[in-house]
PDB file of N, CA and C in Angstrom:
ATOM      1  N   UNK A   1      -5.924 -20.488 -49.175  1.00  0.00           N
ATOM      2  CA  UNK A   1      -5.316 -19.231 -49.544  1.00  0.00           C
ATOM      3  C   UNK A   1      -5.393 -18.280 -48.352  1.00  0.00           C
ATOM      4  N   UNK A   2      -4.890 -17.381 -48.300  1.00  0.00           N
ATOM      5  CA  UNK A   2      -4.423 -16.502 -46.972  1.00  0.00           C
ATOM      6  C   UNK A   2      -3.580 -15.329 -47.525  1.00  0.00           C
ATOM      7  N   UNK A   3      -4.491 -14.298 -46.765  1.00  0.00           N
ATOM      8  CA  UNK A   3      -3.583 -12.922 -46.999  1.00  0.00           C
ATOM      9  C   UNK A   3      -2.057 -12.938 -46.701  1.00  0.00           C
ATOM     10  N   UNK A   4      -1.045 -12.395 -47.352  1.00  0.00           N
ATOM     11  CA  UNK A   4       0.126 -12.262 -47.263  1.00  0.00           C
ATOM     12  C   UNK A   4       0.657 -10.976 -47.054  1.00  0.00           C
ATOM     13  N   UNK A   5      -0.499  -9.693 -47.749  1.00  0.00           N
ATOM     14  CA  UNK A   5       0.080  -8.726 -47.293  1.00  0.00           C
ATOM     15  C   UNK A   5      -0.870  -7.516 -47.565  1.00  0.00           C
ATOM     16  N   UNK A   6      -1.228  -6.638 -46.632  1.00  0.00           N
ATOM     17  CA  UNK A   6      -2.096  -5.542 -47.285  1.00  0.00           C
ATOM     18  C   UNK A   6      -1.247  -3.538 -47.472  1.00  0.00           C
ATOM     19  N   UNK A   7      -1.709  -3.281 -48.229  1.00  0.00           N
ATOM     20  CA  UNK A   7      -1.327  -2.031 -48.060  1.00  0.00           C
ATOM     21  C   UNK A   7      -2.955  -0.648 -48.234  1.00  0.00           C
ATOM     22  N   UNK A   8      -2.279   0.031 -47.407  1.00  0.00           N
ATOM     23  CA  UNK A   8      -3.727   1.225 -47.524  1.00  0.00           C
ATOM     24  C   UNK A   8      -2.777   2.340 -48.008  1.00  0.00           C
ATOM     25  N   UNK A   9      -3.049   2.704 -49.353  1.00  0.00           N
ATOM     26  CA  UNK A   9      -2.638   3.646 -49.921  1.00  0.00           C
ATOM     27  C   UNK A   9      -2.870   5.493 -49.201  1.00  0.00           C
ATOM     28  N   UNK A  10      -3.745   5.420 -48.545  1.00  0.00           N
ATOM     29  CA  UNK A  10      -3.763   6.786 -48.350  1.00  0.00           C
ATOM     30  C   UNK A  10      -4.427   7.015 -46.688  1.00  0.00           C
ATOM     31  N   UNK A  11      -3.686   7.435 -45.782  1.00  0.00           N
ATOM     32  CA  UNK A  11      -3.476   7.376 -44.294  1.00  0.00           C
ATOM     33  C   UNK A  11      -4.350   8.872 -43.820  1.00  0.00           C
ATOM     34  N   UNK A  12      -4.231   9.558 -44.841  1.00  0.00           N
ATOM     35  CA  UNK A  12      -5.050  11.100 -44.714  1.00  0.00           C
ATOM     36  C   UNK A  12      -6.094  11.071 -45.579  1.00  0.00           C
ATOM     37  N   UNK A  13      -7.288  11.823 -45.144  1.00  0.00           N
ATOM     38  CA  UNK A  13      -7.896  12.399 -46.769  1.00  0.00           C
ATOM     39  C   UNK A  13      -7.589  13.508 -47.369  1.00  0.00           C
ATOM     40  N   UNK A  14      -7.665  13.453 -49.007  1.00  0.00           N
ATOM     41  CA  UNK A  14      -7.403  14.681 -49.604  1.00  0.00           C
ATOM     42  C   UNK A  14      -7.829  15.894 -49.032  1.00  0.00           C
ATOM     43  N   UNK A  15      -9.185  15.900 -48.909  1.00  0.00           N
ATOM     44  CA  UNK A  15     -10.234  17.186 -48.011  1.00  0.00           C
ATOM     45  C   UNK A  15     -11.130  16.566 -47.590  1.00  0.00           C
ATOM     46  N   UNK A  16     -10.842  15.912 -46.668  1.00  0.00           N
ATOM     47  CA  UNK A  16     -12.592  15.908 -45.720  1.00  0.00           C
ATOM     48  C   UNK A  16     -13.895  16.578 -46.107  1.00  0.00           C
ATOM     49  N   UNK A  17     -13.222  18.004 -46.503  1.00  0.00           N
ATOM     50  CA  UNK A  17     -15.040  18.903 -46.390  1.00  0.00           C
ATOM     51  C   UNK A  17     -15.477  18.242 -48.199  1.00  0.00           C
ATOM     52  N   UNK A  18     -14.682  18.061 -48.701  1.00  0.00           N
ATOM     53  CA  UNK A  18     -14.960  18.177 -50.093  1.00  0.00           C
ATOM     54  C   UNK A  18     -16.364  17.078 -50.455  1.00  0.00           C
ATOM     55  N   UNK A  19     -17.410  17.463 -50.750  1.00  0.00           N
ATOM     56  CA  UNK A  19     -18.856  17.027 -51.146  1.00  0.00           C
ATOM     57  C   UNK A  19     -18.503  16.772 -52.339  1.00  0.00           C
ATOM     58  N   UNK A  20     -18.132  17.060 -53.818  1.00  0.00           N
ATOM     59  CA  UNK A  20     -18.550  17.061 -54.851  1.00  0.00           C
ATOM     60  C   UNK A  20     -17.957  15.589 -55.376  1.00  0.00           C
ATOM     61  N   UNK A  21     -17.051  15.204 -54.883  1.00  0.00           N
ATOM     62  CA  UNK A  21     -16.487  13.544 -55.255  1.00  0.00           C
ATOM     63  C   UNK A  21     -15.925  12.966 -54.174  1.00  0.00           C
ATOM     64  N   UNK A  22     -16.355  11.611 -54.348  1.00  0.00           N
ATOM     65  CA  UNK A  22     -15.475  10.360 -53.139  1.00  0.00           C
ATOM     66  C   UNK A  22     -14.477  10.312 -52.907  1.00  0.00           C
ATOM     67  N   UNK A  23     -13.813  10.778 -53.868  1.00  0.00           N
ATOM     68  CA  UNK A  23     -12.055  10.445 -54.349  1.00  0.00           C
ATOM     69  C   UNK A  23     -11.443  11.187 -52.903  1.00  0.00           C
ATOM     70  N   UNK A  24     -11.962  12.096 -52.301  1.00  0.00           N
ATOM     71  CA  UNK A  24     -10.873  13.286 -51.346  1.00  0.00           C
ATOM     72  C   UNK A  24     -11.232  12.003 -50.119  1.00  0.00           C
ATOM     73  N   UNK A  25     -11.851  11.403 -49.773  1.00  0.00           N
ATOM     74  CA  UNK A  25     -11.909  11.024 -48.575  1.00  0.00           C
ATOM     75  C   UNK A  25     -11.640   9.633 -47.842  1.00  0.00           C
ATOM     76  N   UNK A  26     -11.016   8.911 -48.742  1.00  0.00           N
ATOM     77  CA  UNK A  26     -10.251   7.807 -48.675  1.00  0.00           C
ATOM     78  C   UNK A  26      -9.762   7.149 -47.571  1.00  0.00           C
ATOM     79  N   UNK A  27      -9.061   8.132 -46.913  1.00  0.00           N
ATOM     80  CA  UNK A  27      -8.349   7.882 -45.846  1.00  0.00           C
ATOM     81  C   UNK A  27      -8.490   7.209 -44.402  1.00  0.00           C
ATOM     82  N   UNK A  28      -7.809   6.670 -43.585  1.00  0.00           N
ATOM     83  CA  UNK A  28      -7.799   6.410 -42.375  1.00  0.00           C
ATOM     84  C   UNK A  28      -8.142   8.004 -41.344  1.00  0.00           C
ATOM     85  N   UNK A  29      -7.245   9.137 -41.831  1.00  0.00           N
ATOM     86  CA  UNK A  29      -7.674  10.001 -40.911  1.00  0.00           C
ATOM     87  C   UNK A  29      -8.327  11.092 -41.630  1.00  0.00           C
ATOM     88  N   UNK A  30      -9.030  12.118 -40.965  1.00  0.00           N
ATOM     89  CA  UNK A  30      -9.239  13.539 -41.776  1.00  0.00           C
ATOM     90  C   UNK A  30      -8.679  13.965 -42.335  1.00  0.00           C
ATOM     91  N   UNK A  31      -8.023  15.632 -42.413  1.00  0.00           N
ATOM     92  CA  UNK A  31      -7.632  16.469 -43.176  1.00  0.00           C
ATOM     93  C   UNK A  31      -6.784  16.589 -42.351  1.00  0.00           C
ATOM     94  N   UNK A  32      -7.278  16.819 -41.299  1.00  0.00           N
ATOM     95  CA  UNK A  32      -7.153  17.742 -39.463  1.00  0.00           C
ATOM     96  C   UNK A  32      -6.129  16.488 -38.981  1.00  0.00           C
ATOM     97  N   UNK A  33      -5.197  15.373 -39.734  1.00  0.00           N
ATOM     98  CA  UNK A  33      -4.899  14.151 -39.062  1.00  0.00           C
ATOM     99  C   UNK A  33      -6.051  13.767 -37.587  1.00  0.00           C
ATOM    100  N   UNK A  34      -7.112  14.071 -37.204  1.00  0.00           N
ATOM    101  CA  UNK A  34      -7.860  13.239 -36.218  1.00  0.00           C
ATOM    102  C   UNK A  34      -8.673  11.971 -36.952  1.00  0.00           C
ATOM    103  N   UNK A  35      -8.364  10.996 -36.025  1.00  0.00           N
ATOM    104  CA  UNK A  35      -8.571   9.387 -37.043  1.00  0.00           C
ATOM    105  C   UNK A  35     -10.288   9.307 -36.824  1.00  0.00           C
ATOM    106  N   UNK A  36     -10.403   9.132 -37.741  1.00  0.00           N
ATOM    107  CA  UNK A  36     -12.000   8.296 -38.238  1.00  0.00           C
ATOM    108  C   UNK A  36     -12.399   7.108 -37.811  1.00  0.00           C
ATOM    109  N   UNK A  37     -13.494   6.191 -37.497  1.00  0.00           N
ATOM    110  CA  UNK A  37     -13.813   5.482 -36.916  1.00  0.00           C
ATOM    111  C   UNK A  37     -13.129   3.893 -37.606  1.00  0.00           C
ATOM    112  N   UNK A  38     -12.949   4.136 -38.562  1.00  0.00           N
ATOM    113  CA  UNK A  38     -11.904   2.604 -39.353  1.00  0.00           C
ATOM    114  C   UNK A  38     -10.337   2.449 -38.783  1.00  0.00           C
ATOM    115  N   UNK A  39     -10.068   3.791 -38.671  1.00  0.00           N
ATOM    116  CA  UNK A  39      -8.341   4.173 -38.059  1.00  0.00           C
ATOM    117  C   UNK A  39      -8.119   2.808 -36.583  1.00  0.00           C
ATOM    118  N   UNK A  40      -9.049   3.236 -35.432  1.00  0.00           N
ATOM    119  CA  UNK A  40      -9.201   1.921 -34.291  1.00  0.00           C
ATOM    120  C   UNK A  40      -9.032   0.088 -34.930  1.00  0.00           C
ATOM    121  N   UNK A  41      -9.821   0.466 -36.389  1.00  0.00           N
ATOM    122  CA  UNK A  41      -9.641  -1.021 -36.507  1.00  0.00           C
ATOM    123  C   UNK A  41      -8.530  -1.792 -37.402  1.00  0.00           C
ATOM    124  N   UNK A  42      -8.243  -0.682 -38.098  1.00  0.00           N
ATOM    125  CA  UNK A  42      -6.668  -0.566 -38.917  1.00  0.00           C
ATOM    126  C   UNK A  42      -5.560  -1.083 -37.519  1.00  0.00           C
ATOM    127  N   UNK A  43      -5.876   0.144 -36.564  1.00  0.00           N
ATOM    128  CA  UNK A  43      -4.714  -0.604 -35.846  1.00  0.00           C
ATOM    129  C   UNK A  43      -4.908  -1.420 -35.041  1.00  0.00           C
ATOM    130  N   UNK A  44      -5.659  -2.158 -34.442  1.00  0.00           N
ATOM    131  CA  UNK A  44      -5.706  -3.317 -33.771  1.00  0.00           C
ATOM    132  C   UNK A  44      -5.862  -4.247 -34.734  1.00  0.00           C
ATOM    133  N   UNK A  45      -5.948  -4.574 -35.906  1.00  0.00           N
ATOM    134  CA  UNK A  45      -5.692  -5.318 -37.069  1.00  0.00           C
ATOM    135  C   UNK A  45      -3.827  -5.933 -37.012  1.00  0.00           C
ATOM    136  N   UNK A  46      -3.415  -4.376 -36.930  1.00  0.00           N
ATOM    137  CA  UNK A  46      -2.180  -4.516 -37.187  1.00  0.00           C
ATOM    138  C   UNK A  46      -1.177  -5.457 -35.575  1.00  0.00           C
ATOM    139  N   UNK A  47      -2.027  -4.422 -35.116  1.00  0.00           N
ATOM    140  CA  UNK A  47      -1.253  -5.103 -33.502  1.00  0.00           C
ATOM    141  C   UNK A  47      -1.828  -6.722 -33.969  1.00  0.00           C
ATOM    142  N   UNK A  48      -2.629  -6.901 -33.645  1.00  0.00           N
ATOM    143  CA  UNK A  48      -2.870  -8.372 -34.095  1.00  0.00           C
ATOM    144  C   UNK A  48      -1.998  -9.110 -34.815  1.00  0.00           C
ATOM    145  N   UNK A  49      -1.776  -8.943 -35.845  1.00  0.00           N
ATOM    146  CA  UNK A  49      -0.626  -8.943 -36.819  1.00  0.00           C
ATOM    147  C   UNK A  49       0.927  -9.007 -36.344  1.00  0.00           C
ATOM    148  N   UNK A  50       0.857  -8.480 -35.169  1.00  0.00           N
ATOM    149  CA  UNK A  50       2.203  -8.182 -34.915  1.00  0.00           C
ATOM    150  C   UNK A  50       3.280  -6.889 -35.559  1.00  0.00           C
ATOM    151  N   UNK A  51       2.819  -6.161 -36.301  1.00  0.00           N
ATOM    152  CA  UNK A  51       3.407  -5.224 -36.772  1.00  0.00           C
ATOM    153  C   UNK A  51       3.240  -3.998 -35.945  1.00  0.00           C
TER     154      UNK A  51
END
């Protein structure tokens, strides 16, 4: 079996600053769009990939 296809639903977080739930911070980048330390591996994933 072998991946066929992934998707990341949410490229921003809701609010970065937001403490009171997980839900705001999801994302590949901040609030501020500056990328977070997963963002580097998202895209050399992808280059890999060829996309």
């Amino acid at each position: 079996m072998s991946i066929t296809g992934y998707s990341h639903f949410c490229l921003r977080d809701a609010d970065s600053a937001a403490t009171g739930s997980l839900y705001y911070g999801f994302g590949l980048l901040h609030t501020d769009y500056t990328p977070k330390p997963a963002f580097a591996v998202y895209r050399a994933a992808c280059r890999q990939a060829g996309h």
